[in-house]
N, C-alpha and C. Protein backbone atom coordinates (compact mmCIF):
# COMPACT_ATOMS: atom_id res chain seq x y z
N UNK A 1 -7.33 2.81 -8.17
CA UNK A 1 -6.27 1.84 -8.06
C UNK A 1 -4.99 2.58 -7.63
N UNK A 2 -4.42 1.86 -6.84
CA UNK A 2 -2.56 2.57 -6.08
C UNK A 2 -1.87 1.59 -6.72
N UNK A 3 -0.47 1.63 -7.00
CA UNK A 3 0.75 0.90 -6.44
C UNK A 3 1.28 1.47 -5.88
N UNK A 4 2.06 0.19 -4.89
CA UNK A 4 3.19 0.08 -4.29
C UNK A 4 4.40 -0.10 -5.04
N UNK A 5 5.80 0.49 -5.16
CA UNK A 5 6.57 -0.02 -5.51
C UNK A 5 7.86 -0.41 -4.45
N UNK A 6 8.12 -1.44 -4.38
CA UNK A 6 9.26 -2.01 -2.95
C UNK A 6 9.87 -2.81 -3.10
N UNK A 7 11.27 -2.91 -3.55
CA UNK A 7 11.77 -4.66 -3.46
C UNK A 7 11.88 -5.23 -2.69
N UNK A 8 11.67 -4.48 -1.17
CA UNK A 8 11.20 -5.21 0.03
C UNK A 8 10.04 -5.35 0.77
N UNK A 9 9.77 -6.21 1.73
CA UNK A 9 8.55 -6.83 2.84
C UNK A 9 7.31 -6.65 1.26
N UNK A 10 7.26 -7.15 0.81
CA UNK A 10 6.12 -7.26 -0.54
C UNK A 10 4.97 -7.80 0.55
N UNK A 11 5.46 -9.22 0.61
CA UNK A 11 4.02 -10.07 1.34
C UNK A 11 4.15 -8.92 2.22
N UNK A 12 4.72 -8.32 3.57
CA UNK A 12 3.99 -7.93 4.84
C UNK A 12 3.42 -6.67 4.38
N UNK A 13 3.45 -5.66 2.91
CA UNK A 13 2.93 -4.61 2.88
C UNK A 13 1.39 -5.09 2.25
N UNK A 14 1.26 -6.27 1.67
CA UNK A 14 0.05 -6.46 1.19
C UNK A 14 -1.05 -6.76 1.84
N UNK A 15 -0.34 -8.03 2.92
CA UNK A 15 -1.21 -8.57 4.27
C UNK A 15 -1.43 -7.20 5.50
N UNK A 16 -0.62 -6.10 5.56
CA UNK A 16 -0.52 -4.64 6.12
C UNK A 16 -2.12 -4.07 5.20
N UNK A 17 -2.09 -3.66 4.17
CA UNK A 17 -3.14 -2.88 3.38
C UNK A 17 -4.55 -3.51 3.28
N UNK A 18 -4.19 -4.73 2.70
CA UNK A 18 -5.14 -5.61 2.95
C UNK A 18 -5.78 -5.76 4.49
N UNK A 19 -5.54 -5.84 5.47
CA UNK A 19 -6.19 -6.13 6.92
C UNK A 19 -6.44 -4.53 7.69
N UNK A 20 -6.00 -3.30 6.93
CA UNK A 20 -6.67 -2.28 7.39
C UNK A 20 -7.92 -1.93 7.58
N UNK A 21 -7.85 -1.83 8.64
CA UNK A 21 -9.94 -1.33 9.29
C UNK A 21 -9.73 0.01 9.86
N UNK A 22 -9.37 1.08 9.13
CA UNK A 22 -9.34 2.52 9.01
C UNK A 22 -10.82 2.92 9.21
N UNK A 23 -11.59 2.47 8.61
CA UNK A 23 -13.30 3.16 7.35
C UNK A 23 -12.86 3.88 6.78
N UNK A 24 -11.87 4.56 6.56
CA UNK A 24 -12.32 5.24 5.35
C UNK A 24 -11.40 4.93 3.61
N UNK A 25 -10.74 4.16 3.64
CA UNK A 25 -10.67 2.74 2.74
C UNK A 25 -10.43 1.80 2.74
N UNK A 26 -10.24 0.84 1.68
CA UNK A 26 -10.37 -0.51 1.41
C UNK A 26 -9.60 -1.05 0.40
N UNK A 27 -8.58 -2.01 1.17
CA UNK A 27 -7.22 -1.96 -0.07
C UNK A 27 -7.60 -3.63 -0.62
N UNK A 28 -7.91 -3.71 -1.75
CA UNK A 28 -7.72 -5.04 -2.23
C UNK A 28 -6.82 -5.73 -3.22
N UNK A 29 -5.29 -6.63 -2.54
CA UNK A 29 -4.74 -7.07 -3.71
C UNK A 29 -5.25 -7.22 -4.89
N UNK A 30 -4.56 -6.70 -6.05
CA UNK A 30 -4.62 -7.50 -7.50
C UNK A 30 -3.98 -8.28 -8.06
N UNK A 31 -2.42 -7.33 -8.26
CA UNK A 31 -1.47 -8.30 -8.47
C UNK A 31 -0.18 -7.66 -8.93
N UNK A 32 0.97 -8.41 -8.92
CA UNK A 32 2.21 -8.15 -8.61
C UNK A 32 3.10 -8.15 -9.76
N UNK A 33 3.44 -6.91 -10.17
CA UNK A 33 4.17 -7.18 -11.49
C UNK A 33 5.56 -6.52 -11.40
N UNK A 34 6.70 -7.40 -11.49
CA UNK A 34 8.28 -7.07 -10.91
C UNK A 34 8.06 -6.38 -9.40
N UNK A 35 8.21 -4.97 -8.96
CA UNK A 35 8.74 -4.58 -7.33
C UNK A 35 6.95 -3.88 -7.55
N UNK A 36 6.15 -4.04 -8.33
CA UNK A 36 5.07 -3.33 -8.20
C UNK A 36 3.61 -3.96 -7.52
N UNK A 37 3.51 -3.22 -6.51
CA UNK A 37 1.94 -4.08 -5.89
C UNK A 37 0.74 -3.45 -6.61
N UNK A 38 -0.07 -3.78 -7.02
CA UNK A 38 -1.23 -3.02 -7.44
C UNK A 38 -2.65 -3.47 -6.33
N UNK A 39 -3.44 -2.14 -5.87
CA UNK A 39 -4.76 -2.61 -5.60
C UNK A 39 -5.28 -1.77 -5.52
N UNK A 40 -6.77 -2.12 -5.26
CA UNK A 40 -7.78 -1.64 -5.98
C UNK A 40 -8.73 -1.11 -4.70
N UNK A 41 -9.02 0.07 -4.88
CA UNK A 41 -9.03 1.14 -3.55
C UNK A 41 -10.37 1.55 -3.59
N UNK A 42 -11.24 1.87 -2.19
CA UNK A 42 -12.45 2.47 -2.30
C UNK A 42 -11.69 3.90 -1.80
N UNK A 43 -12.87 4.79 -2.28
CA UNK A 43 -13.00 5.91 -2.18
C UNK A 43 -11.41 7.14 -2.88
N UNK A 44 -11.14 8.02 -2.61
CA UNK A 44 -10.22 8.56 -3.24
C UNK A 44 -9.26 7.98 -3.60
N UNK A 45 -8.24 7.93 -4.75
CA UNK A 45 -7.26 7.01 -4.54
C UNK A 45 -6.15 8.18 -4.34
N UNK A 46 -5.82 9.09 -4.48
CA UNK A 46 -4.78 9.82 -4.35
C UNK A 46 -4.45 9.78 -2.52
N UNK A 47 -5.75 10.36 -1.83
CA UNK A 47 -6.06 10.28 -0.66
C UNK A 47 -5.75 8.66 -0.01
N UNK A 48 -5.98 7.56 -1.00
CA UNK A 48 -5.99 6.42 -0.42
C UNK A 48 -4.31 6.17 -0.52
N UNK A 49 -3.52 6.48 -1.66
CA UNK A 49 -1.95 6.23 -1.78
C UNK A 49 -1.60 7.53 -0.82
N UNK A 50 -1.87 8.12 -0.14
CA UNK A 50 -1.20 9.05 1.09
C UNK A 50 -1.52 7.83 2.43
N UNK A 51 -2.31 7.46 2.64
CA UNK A 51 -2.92 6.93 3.48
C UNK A 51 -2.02 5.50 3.37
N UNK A 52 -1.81 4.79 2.38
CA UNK A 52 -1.21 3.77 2.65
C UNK A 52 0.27 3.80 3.25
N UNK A 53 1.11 4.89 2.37
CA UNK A 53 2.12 5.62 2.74
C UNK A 53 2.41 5.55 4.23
N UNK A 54 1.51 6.45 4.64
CA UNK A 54 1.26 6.25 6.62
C UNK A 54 1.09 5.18 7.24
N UNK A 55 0.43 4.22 6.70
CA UNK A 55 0.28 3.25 7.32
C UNK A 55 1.86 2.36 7.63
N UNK A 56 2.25 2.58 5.54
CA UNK A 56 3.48 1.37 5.94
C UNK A 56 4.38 2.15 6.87
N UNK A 57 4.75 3.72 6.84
CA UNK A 57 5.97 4.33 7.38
C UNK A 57 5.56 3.91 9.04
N UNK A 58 4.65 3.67 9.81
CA UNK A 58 3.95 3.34 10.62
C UNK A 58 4.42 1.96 11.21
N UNK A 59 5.03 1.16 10.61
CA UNK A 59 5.68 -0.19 10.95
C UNK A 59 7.29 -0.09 11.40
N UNK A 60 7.51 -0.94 12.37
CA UNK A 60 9.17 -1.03 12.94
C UNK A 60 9.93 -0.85 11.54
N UNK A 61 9.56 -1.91 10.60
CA UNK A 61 10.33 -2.20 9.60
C UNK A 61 10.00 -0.36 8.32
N UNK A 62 8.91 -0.10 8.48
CA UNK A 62 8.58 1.14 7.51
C UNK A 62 9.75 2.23 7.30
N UNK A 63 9.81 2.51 8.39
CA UNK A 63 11.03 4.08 8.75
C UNK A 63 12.01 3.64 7.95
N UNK A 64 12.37 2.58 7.86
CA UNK A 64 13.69 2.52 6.60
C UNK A 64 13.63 1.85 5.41
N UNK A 65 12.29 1.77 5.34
CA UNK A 65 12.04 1.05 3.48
C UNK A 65 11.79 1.83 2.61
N UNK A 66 12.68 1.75 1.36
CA UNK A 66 12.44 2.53 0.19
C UNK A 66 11.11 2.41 -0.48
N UNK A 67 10.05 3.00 -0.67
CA UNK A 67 9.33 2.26 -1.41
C UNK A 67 8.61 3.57 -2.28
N UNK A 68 7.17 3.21 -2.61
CA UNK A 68 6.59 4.91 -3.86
C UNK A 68 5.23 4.32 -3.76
N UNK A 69 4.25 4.85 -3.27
CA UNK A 69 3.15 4.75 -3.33
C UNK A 69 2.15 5.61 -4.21
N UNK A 70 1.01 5.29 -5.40
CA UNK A 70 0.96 6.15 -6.22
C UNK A 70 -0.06 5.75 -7.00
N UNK A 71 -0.98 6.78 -6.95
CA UNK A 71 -2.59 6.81 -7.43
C UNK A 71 -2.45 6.20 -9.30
N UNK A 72 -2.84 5.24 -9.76
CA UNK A 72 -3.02 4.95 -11.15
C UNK A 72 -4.70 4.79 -11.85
C-alpha cells in the first residue's frame, strides 16, 4: 500500500495512478482520508511510491505540486 499526500489535483492524481499501464504495477484506489490518497499496489511498494512520484512529476500540472508519496 502507498499514499499520496496533496491538497491539490486529488481526483486527477487518482484517475493518473489508477489508468497506468506501465506492467510493472497496479495502483488501486482505496480511500481518502483529509490530503491523504491511499492505494493498494502490486508488486514492490517502495519501488511502486518512486514510480508513482514519476509519473505525477510527469504531468504539465506535476512540476509544481507539493505533494509526498510513501510506501505504508
Amino acid at each position: 500500500m502507498i499514499t499520496i499526500a496533496s491538497a491539490m489535483q486529488q481526483e486527477e492524481i487518482k484517475n493518473l495512478l489508477e489508468s497506468y499501464d506501465g506492467g510493472d504495477f497496479t495502483y488501486t484506489f482505496k480511500e481518502k482520508k483529509g490530503i491523504k490518497l491511499t492505494f493498494d499496489v502490486t508488486g514492490d511498494k517502495e519501488e511502486a511510491a518512486k514510480k508513482a512520484k514519476e509519473i505525477i512529476k510527469a504531468q504539465p500540472w506535476g512540476g509544481v505540486l507539493f505533494f509526498q508519496a510513501a510506501a505504508v
